[in-house]
N, C-alpha and C. Protein backbone atom coordinates (compact mmCIF):
# COMPACT_ATOMS: atom_id res chain seq x y z
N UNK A 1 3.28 30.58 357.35
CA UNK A 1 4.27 31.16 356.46
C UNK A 1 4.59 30.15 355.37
N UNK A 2 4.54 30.65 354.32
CA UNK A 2 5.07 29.51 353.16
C UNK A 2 6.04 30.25 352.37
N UNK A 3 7.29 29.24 352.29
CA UNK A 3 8.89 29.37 352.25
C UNK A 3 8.37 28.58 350.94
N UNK A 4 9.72 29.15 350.22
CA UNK A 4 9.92 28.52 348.79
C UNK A 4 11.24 28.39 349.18
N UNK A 5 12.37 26.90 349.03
CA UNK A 5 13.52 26.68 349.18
C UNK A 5 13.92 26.26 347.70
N UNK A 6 15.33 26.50 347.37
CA UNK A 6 15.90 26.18 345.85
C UNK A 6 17.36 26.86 346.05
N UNK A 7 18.08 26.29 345.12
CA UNK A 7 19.39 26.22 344.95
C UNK A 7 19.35 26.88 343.56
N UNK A 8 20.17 27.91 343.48
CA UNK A 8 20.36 28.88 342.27
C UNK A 8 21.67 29.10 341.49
N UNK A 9 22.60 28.86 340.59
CA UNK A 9 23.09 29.54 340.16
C UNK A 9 23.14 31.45 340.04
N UNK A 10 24.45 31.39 339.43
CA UNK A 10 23.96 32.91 339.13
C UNK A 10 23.32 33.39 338.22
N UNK A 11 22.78 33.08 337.35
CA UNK A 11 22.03 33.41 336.19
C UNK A 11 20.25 32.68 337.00
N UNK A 12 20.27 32.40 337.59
CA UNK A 12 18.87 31.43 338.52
C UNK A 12 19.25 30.42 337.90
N UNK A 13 19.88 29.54 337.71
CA UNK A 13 19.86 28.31 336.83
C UNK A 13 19.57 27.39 338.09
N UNK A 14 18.55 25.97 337.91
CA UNK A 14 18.08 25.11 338.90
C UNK A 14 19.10 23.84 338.61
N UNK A 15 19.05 23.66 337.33
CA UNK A 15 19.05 22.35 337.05
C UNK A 15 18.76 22.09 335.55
N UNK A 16 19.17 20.91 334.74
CA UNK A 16 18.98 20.72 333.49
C UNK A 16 18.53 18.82 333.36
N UNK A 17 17.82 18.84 332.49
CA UNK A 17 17.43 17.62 332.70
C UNK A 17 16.82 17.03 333.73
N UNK A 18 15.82 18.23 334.35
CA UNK A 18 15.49 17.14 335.67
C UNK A 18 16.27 17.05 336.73
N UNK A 19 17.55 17.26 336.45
CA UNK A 19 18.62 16.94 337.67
C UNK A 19 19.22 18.32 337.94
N UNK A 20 20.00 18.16 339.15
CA UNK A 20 20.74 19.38 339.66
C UNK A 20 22.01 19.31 338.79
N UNK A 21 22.64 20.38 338.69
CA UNK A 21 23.84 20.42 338.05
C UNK A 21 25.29 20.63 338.98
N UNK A 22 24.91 20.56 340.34
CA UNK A 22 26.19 20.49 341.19
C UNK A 22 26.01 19.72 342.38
N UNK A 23 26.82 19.67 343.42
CA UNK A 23 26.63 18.02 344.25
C UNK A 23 26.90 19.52 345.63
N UNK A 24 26.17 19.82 346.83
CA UNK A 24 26.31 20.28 347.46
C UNK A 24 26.05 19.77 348.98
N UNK A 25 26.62 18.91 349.35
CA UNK A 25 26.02 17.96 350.28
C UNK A 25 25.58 18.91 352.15
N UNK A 26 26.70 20.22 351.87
CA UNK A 26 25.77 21.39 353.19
C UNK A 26 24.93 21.39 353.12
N UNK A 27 24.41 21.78 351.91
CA UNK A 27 22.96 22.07 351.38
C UNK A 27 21.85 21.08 351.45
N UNK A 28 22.09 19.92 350.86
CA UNK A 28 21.15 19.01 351.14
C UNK A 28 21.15 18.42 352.32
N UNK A 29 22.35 18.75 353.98
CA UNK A 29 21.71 19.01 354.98
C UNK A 29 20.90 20.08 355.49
N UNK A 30 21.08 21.47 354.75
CA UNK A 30 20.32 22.52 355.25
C UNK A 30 18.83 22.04 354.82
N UNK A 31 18.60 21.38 353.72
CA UNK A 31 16.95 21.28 352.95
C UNK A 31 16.74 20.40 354.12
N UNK A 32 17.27 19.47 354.55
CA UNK A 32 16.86 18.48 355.27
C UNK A 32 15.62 18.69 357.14
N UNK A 33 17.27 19.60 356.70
CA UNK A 33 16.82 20.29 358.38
C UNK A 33 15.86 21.20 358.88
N UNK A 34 15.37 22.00 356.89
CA UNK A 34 14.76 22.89 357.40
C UNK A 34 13.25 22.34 357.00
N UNK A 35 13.36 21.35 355.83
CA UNK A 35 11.72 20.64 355.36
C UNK A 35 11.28 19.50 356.50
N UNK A 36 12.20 19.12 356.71
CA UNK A 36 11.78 17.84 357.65
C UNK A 36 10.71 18.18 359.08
N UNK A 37 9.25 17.50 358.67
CA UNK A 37 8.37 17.40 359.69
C UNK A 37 7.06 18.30 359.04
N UNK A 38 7.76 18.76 357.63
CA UNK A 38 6.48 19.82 356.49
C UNK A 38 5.82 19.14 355.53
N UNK A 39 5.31 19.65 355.31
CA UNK A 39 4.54 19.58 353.64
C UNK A 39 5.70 20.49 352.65
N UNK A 40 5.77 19.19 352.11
CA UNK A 40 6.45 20.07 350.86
C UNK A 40 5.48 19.85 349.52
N UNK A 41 5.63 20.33 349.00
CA UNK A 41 4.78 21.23 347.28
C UNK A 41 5.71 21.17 346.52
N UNK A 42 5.44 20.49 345.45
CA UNK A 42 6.49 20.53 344.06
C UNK A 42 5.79 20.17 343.02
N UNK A 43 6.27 19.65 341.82
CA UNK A 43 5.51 20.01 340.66
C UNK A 43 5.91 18.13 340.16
N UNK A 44 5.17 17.32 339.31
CA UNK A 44 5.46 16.01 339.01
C UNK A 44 6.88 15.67 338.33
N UNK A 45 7.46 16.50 338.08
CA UNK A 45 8.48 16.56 337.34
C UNK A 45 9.66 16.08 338.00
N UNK A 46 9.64 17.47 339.36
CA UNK A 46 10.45 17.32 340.58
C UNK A 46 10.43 16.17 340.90
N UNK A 47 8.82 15.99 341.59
CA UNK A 47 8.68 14.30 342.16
C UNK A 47 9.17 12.84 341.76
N UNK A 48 9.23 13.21 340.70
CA UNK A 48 9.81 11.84 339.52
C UNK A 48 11.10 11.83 339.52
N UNK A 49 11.99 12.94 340.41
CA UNK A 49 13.25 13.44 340.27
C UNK A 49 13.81 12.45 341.13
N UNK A 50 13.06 12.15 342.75
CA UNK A 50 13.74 11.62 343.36
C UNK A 50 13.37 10.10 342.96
N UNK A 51 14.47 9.86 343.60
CA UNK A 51 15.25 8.07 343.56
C UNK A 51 14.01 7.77 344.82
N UNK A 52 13.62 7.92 345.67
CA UNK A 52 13.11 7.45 346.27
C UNK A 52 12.28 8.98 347.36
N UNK A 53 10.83 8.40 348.40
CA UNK A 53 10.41 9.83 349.31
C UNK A 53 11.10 9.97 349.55
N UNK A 54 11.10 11.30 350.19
CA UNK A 54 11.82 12.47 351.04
C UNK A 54 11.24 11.85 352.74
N UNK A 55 12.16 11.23 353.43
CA UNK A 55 11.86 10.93 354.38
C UNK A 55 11.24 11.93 355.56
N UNK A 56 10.16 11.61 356.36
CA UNK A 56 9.57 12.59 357.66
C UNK A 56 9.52 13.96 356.65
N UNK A 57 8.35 13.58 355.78
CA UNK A 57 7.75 15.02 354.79
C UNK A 57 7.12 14.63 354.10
N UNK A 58 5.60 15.39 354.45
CA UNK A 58 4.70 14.98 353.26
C UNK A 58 4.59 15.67 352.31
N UNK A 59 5.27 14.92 351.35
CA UNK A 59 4.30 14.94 349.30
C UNK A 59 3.72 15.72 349.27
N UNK A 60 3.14 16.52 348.56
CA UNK A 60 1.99 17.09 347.52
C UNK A 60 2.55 17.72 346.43
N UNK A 61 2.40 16.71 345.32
CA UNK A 61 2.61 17.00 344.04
C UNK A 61 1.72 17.31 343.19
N UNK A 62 1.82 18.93 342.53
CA UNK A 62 0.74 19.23 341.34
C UNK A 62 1.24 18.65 340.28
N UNK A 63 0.05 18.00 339.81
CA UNK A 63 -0.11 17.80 338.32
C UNK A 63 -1.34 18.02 337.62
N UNK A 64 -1.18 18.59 335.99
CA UNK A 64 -2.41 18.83 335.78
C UNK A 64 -3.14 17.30 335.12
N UNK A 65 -2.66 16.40 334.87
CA UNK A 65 -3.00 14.87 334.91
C UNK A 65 -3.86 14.65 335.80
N UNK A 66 -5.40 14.54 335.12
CA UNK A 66 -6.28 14.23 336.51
C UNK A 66 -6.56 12.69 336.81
N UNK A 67 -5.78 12.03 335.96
CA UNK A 67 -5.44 10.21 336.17
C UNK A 67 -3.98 10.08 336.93
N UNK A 68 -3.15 11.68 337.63
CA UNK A 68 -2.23 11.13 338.17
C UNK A 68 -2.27 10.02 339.21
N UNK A 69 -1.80 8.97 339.78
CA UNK A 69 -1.65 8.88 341.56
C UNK A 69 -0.52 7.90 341.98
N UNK A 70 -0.58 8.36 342.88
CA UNK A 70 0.62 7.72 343.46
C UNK A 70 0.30 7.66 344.86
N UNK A 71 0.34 6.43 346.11
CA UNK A 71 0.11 5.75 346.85
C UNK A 71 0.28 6.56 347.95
N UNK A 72 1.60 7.03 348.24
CA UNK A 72 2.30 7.53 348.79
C UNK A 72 2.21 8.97 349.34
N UNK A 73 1.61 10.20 347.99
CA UNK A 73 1.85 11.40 348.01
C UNK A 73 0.18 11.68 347.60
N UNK A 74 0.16 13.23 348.29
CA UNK A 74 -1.21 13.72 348.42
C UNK A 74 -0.93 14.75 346.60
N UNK A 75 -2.26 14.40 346.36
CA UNK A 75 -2.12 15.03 344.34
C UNK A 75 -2.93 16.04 344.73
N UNK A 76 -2.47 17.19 344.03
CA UNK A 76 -3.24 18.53 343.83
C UNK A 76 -3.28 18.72 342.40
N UNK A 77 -4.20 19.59 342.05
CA UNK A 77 -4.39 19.65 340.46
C UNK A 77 -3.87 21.12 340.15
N UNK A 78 -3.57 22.14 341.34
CA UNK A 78 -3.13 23.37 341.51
C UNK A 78 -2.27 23.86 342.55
N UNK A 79 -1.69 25.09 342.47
CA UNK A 79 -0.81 25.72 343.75
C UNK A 79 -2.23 25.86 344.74
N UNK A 80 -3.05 26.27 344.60
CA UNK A 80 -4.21 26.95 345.15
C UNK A 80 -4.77 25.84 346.17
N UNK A 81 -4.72 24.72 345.19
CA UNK A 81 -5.54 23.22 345.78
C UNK A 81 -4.43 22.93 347.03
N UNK A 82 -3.02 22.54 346.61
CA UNK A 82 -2.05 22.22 346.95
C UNK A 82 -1.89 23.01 348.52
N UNK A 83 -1.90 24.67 348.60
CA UNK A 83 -2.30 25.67 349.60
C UNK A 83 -3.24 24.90 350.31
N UNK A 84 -4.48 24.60 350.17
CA UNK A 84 -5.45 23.87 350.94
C UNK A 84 -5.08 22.74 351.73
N UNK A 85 -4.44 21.75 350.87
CA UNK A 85 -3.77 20.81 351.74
C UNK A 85 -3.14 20.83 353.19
N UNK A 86 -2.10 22.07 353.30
CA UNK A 86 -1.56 22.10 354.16
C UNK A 86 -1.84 23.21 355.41
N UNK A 87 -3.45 23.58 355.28
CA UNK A 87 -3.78 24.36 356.63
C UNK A 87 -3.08 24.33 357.88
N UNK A 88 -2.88 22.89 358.22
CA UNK A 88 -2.41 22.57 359.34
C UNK A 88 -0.87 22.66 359.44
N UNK A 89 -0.15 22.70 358.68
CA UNK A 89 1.69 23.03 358.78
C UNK A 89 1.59 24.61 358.99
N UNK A 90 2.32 24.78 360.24
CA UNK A 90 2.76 26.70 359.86
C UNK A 90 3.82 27.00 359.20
N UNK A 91 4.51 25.43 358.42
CA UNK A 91 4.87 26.08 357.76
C UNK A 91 5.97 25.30 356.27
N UNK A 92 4.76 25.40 355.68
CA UNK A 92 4.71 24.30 354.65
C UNK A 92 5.84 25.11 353.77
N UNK A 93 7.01 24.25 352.52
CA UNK A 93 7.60 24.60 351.63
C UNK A 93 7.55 23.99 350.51
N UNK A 94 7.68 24.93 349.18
CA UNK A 94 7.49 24.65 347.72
C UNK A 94 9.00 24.38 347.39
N UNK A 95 9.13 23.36 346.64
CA UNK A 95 10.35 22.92 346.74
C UNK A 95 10.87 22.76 344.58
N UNK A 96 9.84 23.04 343.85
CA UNK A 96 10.64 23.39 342.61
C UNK A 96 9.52 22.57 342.11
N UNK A 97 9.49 22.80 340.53
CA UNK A 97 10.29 22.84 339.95
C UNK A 97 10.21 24.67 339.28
N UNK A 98 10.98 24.73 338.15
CA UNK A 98 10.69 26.32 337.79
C UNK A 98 9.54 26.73 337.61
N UNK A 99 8.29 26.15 337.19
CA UNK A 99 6.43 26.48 337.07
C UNK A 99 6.32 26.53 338.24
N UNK A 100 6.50 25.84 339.00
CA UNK A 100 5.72 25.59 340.43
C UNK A 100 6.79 27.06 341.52
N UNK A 101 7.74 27.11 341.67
CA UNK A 101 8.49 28.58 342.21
C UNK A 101 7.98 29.90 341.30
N UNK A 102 7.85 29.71 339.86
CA UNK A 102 7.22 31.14 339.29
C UNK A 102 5.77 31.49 340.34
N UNK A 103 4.93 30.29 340.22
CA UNK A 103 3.93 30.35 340.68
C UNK A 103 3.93 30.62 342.19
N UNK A 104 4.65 29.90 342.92
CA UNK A 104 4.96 30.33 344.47
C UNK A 104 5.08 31.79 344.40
N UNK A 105 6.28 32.41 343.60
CA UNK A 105 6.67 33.41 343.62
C UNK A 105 5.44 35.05 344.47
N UNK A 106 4.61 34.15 343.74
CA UNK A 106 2.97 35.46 343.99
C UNK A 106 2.39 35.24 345.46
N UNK A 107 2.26 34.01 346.24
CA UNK A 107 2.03 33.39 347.63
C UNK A 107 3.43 33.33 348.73
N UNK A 108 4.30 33.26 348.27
CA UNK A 108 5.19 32.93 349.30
C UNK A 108 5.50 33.84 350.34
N UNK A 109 5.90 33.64 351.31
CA UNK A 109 6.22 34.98 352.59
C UNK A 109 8.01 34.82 352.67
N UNK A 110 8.10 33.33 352.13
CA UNK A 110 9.60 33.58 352.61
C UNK A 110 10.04 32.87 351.25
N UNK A 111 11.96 33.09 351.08
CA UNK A 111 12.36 32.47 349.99
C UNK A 111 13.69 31.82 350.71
N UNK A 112 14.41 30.98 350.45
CA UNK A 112 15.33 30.38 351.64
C UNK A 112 16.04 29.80 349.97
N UNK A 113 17.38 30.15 349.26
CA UNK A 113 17.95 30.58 348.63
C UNK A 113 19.13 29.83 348.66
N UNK A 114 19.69 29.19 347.99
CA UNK A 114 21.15 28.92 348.20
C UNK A 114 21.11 29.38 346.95
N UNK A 115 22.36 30.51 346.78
CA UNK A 115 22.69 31.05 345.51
C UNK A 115 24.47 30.39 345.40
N UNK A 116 24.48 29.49 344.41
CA UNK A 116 25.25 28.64 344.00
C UNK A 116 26.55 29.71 343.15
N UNK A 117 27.94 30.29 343.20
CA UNK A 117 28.34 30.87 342.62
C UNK A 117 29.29 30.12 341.46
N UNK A 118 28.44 30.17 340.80
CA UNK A 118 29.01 29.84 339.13
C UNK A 118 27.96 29.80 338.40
N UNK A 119 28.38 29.68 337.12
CA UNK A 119 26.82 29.81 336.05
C UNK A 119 27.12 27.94 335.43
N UNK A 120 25.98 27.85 335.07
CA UNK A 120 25.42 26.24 334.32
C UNK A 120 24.86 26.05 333.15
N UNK A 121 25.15 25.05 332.60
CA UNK A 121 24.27 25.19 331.19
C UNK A 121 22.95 24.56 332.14
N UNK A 122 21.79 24.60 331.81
CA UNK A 122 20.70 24.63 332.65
C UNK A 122 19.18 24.80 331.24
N UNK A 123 18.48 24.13 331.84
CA UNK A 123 17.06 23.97 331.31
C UNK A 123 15.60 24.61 331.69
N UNK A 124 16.06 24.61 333.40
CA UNK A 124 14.95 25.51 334.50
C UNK A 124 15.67 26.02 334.91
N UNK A 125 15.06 27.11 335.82
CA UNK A 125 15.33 28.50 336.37
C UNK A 125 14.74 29.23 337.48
N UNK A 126 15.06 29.54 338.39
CA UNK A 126 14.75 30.25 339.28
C UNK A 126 13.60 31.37 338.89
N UNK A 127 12.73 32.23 339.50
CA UNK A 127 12.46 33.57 338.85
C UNK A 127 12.91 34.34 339.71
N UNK A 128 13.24 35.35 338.40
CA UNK A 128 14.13 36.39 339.49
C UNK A 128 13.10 37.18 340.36
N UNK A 129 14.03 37.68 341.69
CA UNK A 129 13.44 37.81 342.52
C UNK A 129 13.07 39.33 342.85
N UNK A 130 11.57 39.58 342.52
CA UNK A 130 11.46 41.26 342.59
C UNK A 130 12.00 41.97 343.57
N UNK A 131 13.08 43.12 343.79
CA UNK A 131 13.67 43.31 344.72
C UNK A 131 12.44 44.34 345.86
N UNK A 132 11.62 45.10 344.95
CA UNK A 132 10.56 46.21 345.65
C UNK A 132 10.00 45.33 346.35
N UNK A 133 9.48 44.39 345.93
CA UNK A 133 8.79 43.43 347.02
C UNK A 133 9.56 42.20 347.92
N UNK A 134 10.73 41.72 348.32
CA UNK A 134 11.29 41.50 348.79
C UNK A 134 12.76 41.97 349.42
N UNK A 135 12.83 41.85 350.81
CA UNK A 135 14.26 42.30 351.10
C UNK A 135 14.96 41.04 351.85
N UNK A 136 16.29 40.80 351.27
CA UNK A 136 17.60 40.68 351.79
C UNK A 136 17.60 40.45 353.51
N UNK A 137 17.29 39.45 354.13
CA UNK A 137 17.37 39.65 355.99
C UNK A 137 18.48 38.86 356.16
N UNK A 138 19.18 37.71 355.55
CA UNK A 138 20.49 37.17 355.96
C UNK A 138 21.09 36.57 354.82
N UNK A 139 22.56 36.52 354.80
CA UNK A 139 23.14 35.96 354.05
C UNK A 139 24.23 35.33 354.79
N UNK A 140 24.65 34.51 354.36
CA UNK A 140 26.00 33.29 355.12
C UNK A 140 26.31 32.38 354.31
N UNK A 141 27.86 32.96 354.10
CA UNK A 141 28.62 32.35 352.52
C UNK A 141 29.88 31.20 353.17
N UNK A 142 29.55 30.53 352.48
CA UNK A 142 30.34 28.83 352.50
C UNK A 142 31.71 28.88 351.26
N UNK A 143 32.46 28.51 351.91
CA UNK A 143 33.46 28.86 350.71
C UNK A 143 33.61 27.20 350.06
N UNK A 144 34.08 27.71 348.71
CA UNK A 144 34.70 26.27 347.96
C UNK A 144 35.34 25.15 349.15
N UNK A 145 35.56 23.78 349.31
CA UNK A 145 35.56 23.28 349.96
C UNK A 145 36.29 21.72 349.63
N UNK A 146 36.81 20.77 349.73
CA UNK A 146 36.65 19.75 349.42
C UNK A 146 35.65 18.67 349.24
N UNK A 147 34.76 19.22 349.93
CA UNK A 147 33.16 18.53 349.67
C UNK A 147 32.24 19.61 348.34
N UNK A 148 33.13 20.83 348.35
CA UNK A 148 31.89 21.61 347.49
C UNK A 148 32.96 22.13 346.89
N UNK A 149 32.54 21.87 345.26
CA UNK A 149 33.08 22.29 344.50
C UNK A 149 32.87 24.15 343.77
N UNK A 150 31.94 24.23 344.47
CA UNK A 150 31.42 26.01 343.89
C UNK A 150 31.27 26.16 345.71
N UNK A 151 32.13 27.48 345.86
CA UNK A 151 31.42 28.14 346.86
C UNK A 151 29.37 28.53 347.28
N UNK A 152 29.22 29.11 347.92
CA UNK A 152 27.58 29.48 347.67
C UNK A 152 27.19 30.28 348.96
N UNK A 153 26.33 30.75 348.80
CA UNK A 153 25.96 31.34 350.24
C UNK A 153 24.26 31.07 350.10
N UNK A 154 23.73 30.92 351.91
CA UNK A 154 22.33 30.78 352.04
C UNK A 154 21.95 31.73 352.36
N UNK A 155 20.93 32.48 351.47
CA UNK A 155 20.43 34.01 351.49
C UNK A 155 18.51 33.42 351.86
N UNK A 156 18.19 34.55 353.03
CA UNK A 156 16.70 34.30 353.50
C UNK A 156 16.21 35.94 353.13
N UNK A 157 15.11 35.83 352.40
CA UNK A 157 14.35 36.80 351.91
C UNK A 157 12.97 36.67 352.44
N UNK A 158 12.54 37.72 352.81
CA UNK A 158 11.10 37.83 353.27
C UNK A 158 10.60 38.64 352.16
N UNK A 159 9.04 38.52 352.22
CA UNK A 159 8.17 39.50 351.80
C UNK A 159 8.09 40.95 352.31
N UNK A 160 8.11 41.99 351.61
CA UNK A 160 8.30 43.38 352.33
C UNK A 160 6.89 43.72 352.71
């Protein structure tokens, strides 16, 4: 099964500049809990995002740079290539940036969603999510918080 995970505004907004635009620290235990021991898939952009790896998770970053490399992380030159990589995970996740989720969008079986409630000024974007071909199986809403400044809820979508 390959899950696409991302944090959304309401308009799909990801993030601007490379960076996230809100501090959700549930959330970045839920990514934790649910990538940790996968292959994650993201795009060079993303990768350059973090301060440092994603601990207990392997890399694979597309780029179309065929002089990319990096020591650390397995390079794909495509989603397709990237797919190959991870035969062996049942269950590898694409983790952003907006090219690399459009592109998931057509492969993925699952979408694992935090829809962030407020809108952002923002640069990338989610794609919206065809409803005929996906349905709605859970939602579970977190309210505003002293740790979280926007309420949000984690919505899991399958392929129909």
């Amino acid at each position: 099964m390959i899950t696409m995970i991302a944090a959304a505004g309401l308009n799909n907004e990801l993030g601007k500049n490379n960076d996230l635009v809100w501090h959700l620290p549930d959330d970045f235990k839920r990514f934790k809990k649910l990538t940790t021991g996968h292959h994650i898939i993201m795009g060079r952009k993303t990768f350059e995002s973090f301060p440092k790896l994603l601990p207990n998770r392997t890399h694979i970053v597309i780029t179309r740079d065929k002089n990319y490399h990096h020591k650390d992380v397995i390079i794909a030159h495509s989603l397709e290539e990237a797919l190959q990589k991870v035969e062996n995970d049942n269950q590898p996740f694409i983790i952003g940036g907006g090219e690399i989720y459009r592109l998931g969008m057509e492969v993925s079986d699952c979408i694992e969603l935090t829809r962030v409630f407020g809108t952002f000024k923002a640069d990338t974007f989610f794609p919206e999510i065809p409803k005929e071909d996906w349905k709605l199986i859970s939602e579970v809403k977190h309210e505003k918080d002293e740790k979280h400044d926007f309420a949000f809820s984690y919505e899991t979508w399958i392929r129909k």
